[in-house]
Protein backbone atom coordinates (compact mmCIF):
# COMPACT_ATOMS: atom_id res chain seq x y z
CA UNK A 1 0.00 0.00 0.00
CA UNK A 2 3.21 2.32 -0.81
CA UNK A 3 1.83 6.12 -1.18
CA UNK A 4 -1.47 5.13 1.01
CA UNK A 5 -2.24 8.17 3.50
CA UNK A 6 -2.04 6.40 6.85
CA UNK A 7 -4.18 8.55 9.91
CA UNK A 8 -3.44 8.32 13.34
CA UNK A 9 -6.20 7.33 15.37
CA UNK A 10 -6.91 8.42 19.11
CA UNK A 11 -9.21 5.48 20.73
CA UNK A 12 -10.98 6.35 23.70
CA UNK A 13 -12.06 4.01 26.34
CA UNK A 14 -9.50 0.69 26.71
CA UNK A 15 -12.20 -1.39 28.27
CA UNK A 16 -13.23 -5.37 26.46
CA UNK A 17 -15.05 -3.30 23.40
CA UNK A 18 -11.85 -0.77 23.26
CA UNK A 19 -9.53 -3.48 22.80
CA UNK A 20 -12.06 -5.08 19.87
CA UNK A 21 -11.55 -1.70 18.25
CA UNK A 22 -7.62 -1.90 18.77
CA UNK A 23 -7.53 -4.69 16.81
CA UNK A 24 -9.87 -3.56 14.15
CA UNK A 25 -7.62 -1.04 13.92
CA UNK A 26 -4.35 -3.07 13.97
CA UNK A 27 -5.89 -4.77 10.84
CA UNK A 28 -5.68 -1.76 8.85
CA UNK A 29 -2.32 -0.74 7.14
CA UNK A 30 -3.99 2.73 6.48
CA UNK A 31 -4.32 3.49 10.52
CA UNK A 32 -2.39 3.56 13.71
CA UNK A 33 -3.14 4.20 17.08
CA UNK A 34 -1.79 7.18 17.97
CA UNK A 35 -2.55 7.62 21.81
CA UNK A 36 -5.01 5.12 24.10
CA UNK A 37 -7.35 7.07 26.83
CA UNK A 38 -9.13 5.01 29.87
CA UNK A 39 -10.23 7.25 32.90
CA UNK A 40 -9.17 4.04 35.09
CA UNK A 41 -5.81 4.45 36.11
CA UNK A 42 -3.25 1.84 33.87
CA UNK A 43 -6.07 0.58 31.57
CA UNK A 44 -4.87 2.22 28.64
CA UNK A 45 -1.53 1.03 29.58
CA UNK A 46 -2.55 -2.02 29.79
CA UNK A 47 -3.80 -2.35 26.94
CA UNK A 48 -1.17 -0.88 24.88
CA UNK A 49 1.56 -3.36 26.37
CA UNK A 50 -0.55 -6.13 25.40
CA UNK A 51 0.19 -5.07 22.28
CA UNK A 52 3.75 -4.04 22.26
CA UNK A 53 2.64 -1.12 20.67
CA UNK A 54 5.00 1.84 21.84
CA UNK A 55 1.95 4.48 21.99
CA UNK A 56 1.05 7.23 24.28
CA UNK A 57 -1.87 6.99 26.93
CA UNK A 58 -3.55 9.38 28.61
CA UNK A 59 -6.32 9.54 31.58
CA UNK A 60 -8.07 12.69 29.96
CA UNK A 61 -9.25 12.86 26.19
CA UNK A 62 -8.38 16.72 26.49
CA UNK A 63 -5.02 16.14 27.28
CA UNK A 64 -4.43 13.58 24.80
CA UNK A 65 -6.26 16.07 22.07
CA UNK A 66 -3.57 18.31 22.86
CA UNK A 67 -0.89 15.86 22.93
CA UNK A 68 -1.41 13.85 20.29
CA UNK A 69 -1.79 13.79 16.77
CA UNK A 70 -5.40 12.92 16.13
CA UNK A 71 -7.01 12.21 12.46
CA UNK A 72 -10.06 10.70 13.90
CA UNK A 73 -11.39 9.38 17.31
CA UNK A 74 -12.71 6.17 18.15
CA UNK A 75 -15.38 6.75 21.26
CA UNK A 76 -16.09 3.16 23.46
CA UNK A 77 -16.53 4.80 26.66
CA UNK A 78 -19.89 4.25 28.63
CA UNK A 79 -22.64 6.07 27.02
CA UNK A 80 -22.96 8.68 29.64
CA UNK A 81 -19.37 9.80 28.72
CA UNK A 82 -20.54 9.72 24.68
CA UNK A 83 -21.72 13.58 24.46
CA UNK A 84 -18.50 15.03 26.35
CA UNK A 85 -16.09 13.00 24.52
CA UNK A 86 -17.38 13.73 21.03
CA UNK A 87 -18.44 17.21 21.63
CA UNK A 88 -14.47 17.79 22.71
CA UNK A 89 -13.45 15.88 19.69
CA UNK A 90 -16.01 18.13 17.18
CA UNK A 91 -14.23 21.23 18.76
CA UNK A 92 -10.70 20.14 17.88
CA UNK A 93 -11.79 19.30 14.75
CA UNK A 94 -11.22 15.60 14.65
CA UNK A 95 -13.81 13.61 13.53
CA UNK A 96 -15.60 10.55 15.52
CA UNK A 97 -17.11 7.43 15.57
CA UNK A 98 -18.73 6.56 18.47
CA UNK A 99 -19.92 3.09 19.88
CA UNK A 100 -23.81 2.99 20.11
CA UNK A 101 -25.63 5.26 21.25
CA UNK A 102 -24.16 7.74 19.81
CA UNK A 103 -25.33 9.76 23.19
CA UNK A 104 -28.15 8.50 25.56
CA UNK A 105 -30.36 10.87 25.23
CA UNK A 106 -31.99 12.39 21.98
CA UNK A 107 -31.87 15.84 22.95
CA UNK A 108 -27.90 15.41 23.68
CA UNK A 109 -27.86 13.91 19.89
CA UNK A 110 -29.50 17.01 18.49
CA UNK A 111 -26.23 18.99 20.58
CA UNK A 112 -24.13 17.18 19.15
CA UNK A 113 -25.48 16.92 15.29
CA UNK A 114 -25.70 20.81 15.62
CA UNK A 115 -22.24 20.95 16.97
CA UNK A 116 -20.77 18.64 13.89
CA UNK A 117 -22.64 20.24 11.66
CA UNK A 118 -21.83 24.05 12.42
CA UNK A 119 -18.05 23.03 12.50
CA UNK A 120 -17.72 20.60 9.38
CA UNK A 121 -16.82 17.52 11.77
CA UNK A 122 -17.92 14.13 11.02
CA UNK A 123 -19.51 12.41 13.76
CA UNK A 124 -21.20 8.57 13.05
CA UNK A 125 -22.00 5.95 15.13
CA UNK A 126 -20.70 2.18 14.53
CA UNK A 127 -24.15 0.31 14.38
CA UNK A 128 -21.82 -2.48 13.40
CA UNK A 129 -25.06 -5.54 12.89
CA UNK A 130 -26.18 -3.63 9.52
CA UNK A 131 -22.91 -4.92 8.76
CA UNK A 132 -23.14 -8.72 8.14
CA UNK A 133 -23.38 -10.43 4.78
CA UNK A 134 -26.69 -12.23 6.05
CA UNK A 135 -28.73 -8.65 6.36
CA UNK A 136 -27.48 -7.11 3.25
CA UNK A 137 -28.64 -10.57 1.57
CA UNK A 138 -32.15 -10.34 3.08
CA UNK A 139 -32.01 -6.51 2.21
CA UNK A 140 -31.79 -7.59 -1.50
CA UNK A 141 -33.95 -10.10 -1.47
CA UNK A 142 -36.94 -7.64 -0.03
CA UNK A 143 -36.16 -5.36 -2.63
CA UNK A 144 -35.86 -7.42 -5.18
CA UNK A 145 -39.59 -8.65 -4.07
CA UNK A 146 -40.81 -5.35 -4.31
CA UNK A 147 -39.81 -3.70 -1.16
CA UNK A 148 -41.60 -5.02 2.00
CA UNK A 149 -44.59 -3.83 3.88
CA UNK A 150 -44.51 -5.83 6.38
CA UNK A 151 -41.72 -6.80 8.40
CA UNK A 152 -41.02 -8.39 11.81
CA UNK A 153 -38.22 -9.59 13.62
CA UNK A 154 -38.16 -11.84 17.14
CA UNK A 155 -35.33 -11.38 19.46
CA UNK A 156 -35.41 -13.99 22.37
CA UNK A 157 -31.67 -14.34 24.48
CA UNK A 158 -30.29 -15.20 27.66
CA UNK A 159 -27.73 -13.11 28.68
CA UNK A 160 -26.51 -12.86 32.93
CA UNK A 161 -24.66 -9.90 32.61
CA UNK A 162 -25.19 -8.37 36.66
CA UNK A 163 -23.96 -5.09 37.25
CA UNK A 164 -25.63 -1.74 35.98
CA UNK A 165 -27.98 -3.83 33.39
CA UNK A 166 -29.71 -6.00 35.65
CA UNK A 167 -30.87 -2.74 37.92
CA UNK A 168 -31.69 -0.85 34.51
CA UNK A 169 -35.58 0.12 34.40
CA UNK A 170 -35.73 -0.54 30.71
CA UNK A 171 -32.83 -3.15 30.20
CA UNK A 172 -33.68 -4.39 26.68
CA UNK A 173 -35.58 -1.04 24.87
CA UNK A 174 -32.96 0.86 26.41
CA UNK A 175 -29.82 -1.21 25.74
CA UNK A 176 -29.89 -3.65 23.03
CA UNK A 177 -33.61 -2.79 20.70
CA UNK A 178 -31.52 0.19 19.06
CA UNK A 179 -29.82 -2.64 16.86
CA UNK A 180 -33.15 -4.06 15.47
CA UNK A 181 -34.87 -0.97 15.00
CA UNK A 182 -31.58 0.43 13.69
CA UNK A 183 -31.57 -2.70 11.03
CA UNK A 184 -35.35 -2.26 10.24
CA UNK A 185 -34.62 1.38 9.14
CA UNK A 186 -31.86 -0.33 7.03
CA UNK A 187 -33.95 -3.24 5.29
CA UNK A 188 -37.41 -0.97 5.21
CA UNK A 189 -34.85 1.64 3.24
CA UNK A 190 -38.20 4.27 4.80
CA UNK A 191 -38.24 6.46 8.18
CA UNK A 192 -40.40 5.73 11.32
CA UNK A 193 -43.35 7.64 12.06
CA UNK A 194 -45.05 6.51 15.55
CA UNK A 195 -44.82 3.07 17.66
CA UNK A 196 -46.91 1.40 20.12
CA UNK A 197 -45.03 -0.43 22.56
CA UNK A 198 -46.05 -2.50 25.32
CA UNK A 199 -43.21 -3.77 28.01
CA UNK A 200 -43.67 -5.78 31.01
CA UNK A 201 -41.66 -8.67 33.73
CA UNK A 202 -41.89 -12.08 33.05
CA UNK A 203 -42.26 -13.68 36.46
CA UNK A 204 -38.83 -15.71 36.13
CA UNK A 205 -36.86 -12.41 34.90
CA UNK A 206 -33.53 -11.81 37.19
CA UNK A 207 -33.88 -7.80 35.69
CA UNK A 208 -35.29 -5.40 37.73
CA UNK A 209 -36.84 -3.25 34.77
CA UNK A 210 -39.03 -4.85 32.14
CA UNK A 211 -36.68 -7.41 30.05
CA UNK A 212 -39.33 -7.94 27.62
CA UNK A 213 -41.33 -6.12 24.91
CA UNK A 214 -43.97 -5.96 21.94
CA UNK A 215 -43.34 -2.88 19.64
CA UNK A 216 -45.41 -2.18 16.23
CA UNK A 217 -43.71 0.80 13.99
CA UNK A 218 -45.21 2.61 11.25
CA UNK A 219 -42.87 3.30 9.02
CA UNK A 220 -43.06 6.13 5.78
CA UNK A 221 -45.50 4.93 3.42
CA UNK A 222 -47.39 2.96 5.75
CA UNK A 223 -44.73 -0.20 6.43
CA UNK A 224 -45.47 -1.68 9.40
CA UNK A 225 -42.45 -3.36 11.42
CA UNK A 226 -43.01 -5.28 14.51
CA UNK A 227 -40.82 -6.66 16.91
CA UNK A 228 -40.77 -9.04 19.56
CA UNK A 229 -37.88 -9.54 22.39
CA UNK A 230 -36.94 -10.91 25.55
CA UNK A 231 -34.01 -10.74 27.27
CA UNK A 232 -34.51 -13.29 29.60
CA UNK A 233 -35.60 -16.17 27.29
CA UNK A 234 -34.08 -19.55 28.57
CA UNK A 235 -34.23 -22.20 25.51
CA UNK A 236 -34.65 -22.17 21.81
CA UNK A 237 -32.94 -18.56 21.90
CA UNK A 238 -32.26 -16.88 18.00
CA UNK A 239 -29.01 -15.07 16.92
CA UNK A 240 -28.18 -11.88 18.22
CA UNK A 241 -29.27 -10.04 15.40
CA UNK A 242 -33.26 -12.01 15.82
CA UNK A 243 -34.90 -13.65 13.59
CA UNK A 244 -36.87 -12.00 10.54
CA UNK A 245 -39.39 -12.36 8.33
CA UNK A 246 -40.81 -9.47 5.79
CA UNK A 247 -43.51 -9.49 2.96
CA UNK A 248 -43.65 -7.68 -0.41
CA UNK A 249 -45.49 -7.29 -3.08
CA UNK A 250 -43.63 -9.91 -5.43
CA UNK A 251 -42.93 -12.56 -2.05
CA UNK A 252 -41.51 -12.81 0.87
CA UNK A 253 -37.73 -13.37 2.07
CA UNK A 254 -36.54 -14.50 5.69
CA UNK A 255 -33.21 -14.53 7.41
CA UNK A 256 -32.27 -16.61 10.52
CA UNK A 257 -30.18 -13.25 11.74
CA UNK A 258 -26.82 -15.21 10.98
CA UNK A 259 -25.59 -16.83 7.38
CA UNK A 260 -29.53 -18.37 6.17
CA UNK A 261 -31.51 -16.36 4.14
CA UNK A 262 -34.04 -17.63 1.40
CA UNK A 263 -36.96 -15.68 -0.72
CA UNK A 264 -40.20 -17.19 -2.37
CA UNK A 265 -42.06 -15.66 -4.81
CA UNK A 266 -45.65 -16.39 -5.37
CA UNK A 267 -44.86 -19.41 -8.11
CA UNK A 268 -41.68 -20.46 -6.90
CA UNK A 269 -40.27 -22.52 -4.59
CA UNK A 270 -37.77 -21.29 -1.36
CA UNK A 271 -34.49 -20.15 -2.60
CA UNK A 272 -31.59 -19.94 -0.20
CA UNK A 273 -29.68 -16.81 -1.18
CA UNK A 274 -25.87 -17.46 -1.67
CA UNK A 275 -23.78 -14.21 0.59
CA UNK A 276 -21.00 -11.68 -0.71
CA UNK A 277 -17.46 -11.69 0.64
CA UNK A 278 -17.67 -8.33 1.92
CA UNK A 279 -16.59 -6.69 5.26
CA UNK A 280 -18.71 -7.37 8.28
CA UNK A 281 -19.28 -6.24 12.16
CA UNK A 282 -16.48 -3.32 13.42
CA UNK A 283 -14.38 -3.38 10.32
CA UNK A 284 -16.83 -3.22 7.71
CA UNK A 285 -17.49 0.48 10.12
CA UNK A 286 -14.54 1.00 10.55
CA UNK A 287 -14.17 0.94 6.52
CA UNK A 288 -17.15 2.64 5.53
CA UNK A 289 -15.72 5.74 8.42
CA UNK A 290 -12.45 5.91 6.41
CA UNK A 291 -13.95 6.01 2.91
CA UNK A 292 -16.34 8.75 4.01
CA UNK A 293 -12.99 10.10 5.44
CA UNK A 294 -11.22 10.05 2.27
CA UNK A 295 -14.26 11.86 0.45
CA UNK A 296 -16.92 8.92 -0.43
CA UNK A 297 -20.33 8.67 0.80
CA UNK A 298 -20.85 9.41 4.12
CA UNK A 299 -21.51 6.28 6.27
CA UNK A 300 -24.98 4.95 7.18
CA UNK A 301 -24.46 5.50 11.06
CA UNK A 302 -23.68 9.51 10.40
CA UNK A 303 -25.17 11.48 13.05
CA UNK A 304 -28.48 13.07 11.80
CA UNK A 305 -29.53 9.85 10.03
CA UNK A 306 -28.45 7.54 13.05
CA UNK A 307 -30.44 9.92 15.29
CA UNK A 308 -33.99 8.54 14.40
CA UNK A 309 -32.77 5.24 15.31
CA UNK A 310 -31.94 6.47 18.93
CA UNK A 311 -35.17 8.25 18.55
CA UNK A 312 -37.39 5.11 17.64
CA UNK A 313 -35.80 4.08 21.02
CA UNK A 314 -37.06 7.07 23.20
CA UNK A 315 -40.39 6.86 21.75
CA UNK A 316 -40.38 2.82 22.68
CA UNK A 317 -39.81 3.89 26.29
CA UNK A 318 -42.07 6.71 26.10
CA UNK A 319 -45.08 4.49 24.70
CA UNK A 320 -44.50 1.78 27.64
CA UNK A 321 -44.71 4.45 29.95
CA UNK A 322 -47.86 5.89 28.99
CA UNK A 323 -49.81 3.35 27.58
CA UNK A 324 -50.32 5.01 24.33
CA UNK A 325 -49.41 5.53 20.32
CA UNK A 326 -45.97 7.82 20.33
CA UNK A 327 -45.29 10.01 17.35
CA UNK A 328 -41.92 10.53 16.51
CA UNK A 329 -42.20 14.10 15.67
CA UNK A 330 -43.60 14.38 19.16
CA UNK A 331 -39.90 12.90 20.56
CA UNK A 332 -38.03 14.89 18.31
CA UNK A 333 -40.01 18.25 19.34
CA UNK A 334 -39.90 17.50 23.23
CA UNK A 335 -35.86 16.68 22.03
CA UNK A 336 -35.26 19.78 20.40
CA UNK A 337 -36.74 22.00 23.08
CA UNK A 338 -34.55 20.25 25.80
CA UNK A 339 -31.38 20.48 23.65
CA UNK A 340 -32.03 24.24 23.38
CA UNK A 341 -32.51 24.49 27.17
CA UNK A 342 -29.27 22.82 27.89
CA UNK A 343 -27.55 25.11 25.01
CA UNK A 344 -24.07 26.83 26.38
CA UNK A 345 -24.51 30.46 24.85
CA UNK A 346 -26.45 32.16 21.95
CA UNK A 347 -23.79 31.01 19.41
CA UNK A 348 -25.08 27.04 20.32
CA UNK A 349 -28.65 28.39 20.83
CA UNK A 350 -28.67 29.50 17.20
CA UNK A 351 -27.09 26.05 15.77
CA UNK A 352 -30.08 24.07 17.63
CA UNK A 353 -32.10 25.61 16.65
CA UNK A 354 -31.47 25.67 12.71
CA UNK A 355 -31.29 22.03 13.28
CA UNK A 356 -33.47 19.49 11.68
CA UNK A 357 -32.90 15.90 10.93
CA UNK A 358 -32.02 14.73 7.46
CA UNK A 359 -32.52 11.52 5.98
CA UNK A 360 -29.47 10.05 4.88
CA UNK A 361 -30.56 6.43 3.31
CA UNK A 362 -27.69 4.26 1.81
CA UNK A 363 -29.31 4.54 -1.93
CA UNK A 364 -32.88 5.82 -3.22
CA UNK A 365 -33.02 2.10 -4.49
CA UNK A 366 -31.29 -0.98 -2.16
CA UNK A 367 -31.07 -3.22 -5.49
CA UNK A 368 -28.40 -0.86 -7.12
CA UNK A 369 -26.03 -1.51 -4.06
CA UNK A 370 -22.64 -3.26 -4.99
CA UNK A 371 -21.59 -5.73 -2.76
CA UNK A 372 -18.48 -2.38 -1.63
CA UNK A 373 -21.50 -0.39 -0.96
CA UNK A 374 -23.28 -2.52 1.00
């Protein structure tokens, strides 16, 4: 790769997910880490002699901002920390990608989108399961049926994590559902418009919040995507990316969330679907960062697009809460008006409140997408 720029790369958090990016990284002949941050004393040590990398660490992400040379930022800290680690990134100018969610809060996401967007900085979030050969299959294949209407996914897993997520109020809306409504927006290629969501304990759960939930989301164009999840489902449990199933106007396709995915049409008989050899998971975001880097599209997680997905989230919650049909122009306005609250000064007043999401889809039609683009 003589001639290739290569871009150093400041990585932020040194944690088990930290060290996943290192090595996405470290697969890369076009990047290098350039300095490791980790609030907890020797972590990014740590992980830096694990490596034999001879790299600088730091306990601050200011102080390594001013340190070190910085082409981008990597951001897998806890998502409290996600706003005040970008938002000091944006101001340096270095752009980020950021670990899901891209903040916690919607309101902090509209701060931030404003803040990238008045300065020029590219800010996306890694929502690294659109990346898998299996969903860009099944995205085909709906397309290629027509483009489905209906579409559903079921979620049911296992996982005895303790700590913060087992005291969490709404463990599995809150923490994990942003992937599957993040890949809906992906396969439906269309934009929510309202949910109804109903959450609730199973009597065997070992979470304190509800662990369990029944969503149905209109979608643009009247699409309808449902899905249902448990996070405390002993037995017969799917792939981490679910199960789906959608319906078009030409058939129907279905994907078991992992390498099986077949279509039907109304003649025919099932037809497994044969996968690329493309990227998947962190380095197929990692890639799709650097090309938009380097001038190319911009990637599918970029801020304002990745924002309704984080929004579909909120108005999930919001929906359990009150027993009631959410809009998600409702979330957005009750978002906006907070983020303008919390504004520092006129100057990030004024960027709020010019501010409105765009919609940033991968293609105006999914069948044109090469197997790169995908």
């Amino acid at each position: 790769m003589s001639g290739t720029r290569v871009r150093d790369v400041l990585l932020v958090g040194a944690g088990g997910m930290g060290r996943a990016w290192l090595d996405a990284v470290d697969r890369r002949a076009d990047l290098r880490i350039a300095a490791v941050v980790d609030v907890a004393d020797g972590a990014a040590r740590t992980a830096v002699d694990e490596r034999s990398w001879d790299a600088p660490t730091f306990t601050s992400v200011d102080d390594a901002l001013n340190a070190a040379s910085a082409d981008m930022l990597l951001n897998v800290t806890i998502p409290e920390a996600h706003f005040a680690v970008s938002a000091a990134a944006v101001r340096a100018g270095v752009p980020v990608l950021s670990e899901k969610p891209i903040t916690p809060t919607v309101s902090e996401a509209i701060r931030l989108a404003a803040l990238s967007r008045a300065a020029g900085v590219l800010v996306a979030t890694s929502q690294s399961r659109r990346h898998s050969r299996g969903i860009r299959a099944f995205r085909r294949a709906l397309a290629d049926a027509g483009g489905a209407e209906q579409l559903g996914t079921v979620f049911f897993q296992n996982p005895r994590f303790g700590g913060f997520r087992d005291r969490m109020p709404h463990p599995l809306l809150v923490d994990m559902a942003i992937h599957s409504f993040d890949q809906a927006r992906f396969l439906l290629d269309r934009e929510p418009v309202s949910v109804y969501c109903e959450e609730f304990h199973p009597s065997w759960s070992w979470y304190d919040g509800g662990a369990a939930a029944e969503a149905v989301f209109q979608f643009e164009g009247g699409a309808r995507f449902s899905y249902s999840g448990s996070w405390c489902a002993d037995g017969l449990t799917t792939s981490w990316n679910g199960s789906w199933r959608g319906s078009a106007a030409h058939g129907s396709a279905d994907w078991d969330g992992e390498a099986g995915v077949r279509t039907q049409d109304r003649e025919g008989e099932p037809v497994a679907l044969a996968l690329d050899a493309g990227l998947e998971g962190l380095d197929a975001a990692l890639d799709e960062f650097v090309v938009a880097l380097e001038g190319g599209q911009r990637p599918s997680g970029e801020i304002d697009s990745n924002i309704r997905s984080l929004a579909m989230v909120e108005a999930a919650v919001a929906s359990a809460e009150s027993g009631r049909r959410v809009l998600l122009d409702d979330v957005f306005a009750a978002a906006l008006a907070a983020a303008l609250s919390a504004a520092e000064g006129d100057e990030e007043r004024r960027t709020i409140a010019d501010w409105t999401p765009t919609v940033n889809r991968t293609a105006s039609d999914p069948r044109s997408l090469t197997e790169e683009q995908a």
